[in-house]
Protein backbone atom coordinates (compact mmCIF):
# COMPACT_ATOMS: atom_id res chain seq x y z
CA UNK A 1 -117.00 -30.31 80.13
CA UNK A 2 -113.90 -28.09 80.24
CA UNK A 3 -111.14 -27.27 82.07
CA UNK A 4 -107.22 -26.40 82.50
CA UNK A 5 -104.30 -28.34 80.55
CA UNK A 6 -106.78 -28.31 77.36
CA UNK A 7 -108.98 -30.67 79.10
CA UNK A 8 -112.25 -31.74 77.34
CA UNK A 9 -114.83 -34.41 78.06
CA UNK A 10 -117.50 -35.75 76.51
CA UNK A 11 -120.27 -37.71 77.23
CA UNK A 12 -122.93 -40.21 75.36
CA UNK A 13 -125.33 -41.37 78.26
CA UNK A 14 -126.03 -37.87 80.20
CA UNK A 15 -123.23 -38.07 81.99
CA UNK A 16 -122.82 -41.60 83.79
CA UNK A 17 -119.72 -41.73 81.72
CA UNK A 18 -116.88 -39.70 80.22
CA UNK A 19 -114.11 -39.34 78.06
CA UNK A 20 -111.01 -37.29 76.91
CA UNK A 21 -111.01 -35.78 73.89
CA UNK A 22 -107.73 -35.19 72.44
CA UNK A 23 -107.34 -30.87 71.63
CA UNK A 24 -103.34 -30.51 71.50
CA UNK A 25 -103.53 -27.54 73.34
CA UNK A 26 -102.40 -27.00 77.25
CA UNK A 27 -103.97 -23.42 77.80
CA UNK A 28 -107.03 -23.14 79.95
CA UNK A 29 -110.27 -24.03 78.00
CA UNK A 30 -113.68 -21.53 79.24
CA UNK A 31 -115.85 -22.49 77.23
CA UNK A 32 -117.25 -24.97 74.88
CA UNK A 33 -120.93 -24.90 72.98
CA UNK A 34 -121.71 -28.07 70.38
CA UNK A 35 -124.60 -27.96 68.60
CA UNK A 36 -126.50 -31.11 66.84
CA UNK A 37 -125.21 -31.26 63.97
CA UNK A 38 -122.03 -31.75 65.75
CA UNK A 39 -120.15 -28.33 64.87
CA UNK A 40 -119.01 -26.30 67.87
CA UNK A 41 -116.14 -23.92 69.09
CA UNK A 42 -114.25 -24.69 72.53
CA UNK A 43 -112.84 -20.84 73.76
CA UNK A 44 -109.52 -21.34 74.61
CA UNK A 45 -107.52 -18.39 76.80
CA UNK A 46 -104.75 -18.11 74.46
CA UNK A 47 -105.98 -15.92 71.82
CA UNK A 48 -107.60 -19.05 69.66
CA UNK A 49 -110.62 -21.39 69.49
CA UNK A 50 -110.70 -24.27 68.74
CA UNK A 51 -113.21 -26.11 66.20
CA UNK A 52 -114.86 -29.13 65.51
CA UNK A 53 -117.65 -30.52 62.86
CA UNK A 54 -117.70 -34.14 64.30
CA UNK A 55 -119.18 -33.94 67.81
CA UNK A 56 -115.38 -33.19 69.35
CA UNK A 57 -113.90 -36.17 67.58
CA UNK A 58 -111.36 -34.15 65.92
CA UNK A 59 -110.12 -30.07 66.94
CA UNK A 60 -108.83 -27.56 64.84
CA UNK A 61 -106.78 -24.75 65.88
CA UNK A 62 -107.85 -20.99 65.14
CA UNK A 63 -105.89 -18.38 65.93
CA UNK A 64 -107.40 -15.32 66.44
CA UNK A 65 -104.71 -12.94 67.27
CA UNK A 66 -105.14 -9.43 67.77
CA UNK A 67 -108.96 -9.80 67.49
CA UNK A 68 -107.96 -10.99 71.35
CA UNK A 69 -109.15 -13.70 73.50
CA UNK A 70 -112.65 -15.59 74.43
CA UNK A 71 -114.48 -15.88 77.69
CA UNK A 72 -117.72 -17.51 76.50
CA UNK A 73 -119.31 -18.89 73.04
CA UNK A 74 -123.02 -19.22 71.82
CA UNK A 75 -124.24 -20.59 68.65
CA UNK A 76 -127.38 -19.31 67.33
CA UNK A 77 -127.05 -22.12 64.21
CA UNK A 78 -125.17 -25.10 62.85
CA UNK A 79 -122.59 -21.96 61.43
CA UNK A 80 -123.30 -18.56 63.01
CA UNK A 81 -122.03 -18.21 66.52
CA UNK A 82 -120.86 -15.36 68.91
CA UNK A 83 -118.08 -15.09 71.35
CA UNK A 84 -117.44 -12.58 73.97
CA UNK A 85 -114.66 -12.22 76.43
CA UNK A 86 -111.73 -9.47 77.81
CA UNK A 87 -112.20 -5.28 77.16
CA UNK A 88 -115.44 -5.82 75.64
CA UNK A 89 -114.55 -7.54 73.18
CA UNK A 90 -117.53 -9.34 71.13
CA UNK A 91 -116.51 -11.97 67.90
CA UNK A 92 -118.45 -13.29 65.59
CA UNK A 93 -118.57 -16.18 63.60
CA UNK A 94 -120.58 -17.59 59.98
CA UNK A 95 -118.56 -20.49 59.21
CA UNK A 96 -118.57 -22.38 62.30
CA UNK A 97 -115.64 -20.36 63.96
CA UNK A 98 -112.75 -20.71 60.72
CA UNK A 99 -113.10 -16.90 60.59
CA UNK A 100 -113.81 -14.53 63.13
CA UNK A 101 -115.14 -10.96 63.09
CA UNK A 102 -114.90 -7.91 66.09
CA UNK A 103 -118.26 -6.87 66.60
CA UNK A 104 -118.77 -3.17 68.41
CA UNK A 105 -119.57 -3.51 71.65
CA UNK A 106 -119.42 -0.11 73.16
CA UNK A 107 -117.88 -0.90 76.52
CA UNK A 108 -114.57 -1.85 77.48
CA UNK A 109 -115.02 -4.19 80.85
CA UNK A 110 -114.31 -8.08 80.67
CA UNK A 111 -117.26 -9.79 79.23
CA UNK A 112 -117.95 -13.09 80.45
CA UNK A 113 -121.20 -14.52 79.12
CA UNK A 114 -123.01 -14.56 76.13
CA UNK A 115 -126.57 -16.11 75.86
CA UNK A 116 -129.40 -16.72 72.79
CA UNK A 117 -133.05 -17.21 73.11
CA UNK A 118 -133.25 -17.66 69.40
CA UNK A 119 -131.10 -17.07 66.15
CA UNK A 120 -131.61 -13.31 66.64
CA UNK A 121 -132.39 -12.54 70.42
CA UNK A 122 -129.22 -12.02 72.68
CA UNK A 123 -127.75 -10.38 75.95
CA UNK A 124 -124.05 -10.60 77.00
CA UNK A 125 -122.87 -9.70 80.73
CA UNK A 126 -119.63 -8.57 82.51
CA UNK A 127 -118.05 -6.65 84.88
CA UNK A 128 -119.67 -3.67 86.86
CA UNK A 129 -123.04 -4.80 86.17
CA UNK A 130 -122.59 -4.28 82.44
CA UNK A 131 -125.21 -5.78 80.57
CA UNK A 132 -125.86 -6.01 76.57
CA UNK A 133 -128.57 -6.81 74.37
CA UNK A 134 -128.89 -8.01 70.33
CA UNK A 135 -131.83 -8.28 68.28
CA UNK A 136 -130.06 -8.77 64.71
CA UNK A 137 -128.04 -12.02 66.04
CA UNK A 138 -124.77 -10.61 67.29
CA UNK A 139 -123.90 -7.38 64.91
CA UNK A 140 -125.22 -4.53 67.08
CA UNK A 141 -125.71 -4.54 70.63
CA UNK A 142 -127.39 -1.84 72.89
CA UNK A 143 -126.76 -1.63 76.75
CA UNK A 144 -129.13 -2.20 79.60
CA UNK A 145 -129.86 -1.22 83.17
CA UNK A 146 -129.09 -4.22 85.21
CA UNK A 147 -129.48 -2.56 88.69
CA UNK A 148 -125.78 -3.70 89.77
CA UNK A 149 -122.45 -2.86 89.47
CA UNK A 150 -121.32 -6.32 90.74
CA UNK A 151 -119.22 -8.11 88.51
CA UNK A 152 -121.56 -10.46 86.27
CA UNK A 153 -120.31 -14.06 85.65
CA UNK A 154 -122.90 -16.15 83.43
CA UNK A 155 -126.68 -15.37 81.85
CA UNK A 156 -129.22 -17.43 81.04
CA UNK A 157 -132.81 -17.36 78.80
CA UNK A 158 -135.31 -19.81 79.42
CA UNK A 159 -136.94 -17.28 76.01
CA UNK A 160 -137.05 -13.99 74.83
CA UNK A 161 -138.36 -12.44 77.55
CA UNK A 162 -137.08 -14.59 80.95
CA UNK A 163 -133.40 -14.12 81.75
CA UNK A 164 -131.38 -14.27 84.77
CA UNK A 165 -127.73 -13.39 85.40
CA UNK A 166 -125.36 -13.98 88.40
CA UNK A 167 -122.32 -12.72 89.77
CA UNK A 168 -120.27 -11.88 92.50
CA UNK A 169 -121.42 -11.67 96.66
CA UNK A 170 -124.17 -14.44 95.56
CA UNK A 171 -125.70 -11.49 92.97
CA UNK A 172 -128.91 -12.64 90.78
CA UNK A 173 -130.84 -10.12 88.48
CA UNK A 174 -134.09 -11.32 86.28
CA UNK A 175 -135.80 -9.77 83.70
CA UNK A 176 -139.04 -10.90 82.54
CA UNK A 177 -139.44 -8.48 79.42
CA UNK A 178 -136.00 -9.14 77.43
CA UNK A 179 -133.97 -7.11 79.65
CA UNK A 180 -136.23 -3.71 79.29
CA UNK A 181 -136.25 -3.83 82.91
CA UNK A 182 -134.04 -5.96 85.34
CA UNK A 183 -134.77 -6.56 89.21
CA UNK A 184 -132.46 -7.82 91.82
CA UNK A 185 -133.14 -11.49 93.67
CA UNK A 186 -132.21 -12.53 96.98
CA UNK A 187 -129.71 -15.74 96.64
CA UNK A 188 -129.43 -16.20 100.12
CA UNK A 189 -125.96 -16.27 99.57
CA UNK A 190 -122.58 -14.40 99.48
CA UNK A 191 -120.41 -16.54 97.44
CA UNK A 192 -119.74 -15.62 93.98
CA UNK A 193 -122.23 -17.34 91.61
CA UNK A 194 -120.23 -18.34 88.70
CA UNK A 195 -123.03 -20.58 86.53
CA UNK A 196 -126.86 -20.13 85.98
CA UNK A 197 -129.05 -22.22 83.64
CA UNK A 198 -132.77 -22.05 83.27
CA UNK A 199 -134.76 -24.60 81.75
CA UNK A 200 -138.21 -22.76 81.50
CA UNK A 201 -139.64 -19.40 83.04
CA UNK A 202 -139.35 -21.16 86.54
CA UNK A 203 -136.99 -23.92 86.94
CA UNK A 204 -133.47 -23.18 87.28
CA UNK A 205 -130.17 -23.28 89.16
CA UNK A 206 -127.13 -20.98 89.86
CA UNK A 207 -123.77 -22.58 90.76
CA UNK A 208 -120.39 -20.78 92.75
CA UNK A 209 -117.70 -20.98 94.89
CA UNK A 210 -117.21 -23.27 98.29
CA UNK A 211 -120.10 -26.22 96.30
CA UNK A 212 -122.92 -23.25 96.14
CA UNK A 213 -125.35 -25.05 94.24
CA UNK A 214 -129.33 -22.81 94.27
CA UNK A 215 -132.02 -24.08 93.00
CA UNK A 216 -135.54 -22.29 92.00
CA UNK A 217 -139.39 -23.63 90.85
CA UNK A 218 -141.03 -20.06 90.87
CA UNK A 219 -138.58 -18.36 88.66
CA UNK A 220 -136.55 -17.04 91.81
């Protein structure tokens, strides 16, 4: 878990317990992804990541500089991972996140998810409904229809083909072929939806503002 003031937390028994990692940093973190070999990026909004090869134990600080800031990171492997965040920008990462390389991304809103179904498979959303999509693991990216022009906050793949996104006034879009074709849900809702995670091609929940908490078992 992340938060403001550098704040990370960590956890060893699914959460009945947690504890404060030490980062050295006091800028808002948005983002953290670990993977299990115990390398991972936290996205920092300062123009840096930070990185770690020992489950959090220990942070390094990257700067990243002109190559801008980071909304949201993804690893695809125990190395390769992709970040996306303010006027489109898109980063990319072999190493584990010591070096960092701009990506094209052909749009210029914020960016503010970025999701993998596999090493290779990947969609990134944003503002005004923008929606992209990778098939080579992060280096090219091609736009697609999403239906909206709400702002889009977080995306989730339960696999290649089932996605969801969600946004603001309670939006949720699905996609059931990898994003060829996206349809509009009804949330019930109007409160921004700031979190979605699916755990198969039915099962999921969206999170968002005033304790919205959704849940679906039929895919939405």
């Amino acid at each position: 878990a992340v938060g403001q003031y550098g704040t990370i937390l960590r956890t060893t028994n699914g959460g009945a317990s947690w504890t404060i990692q030490s980062t050295g940093v006091v800028s808002i973190i948005r983002d953290i992804y670990i993977t299990d070999s115990g390398t991972g990026c936290a996205a920092i909004w300062a123009e840096a990541v930070l990185r770690t090869a020992d489950y959090g134990a220990t942070w390094n600080y990257v700067a990243l500089g002109f190559l801008g800031s980071m909304y949201s990171i993804h690893f695809t492997n125990d190395s390769t991972a992709v970040g996306v965040g303010p006027s489109g920008v898109i980063l990319r990462t072999t190493d584990a996140g010591t070096n960092w390389e701009p990506q094209i991304s052909g749009v210029y809103e914020p960016l503010t998810s970025v999701t993998f179904a596999n090493e290779m498979a990947g969609w990134a959303v944003g503002w005004h409904g923008v929606i992209l999509h990778t098939t080579d693991g992060g280096i090219n990216w091609d736009p697609q229809t999403s239906l909206t022009q709400n702002e889009l906050y977080a995306v989730s793949f339960a696999d290649a083909n089932y996605g969801w996104a969600v946004g603001w006034y309670g939006t949720i879009i699905n996609t059931t072929d990898g994003g060829a074709n996206w349809n509009l849900q009804t949330s019930g809702t109007t409160n921004p939806l700031n979190g979605v995670s699916f755990a198969s091609a039915t099962t999921g929940w969206a999170v968002g503002a005033n304790g919205t908490i959704l849940h679906t078992t039929d895919g939405g």
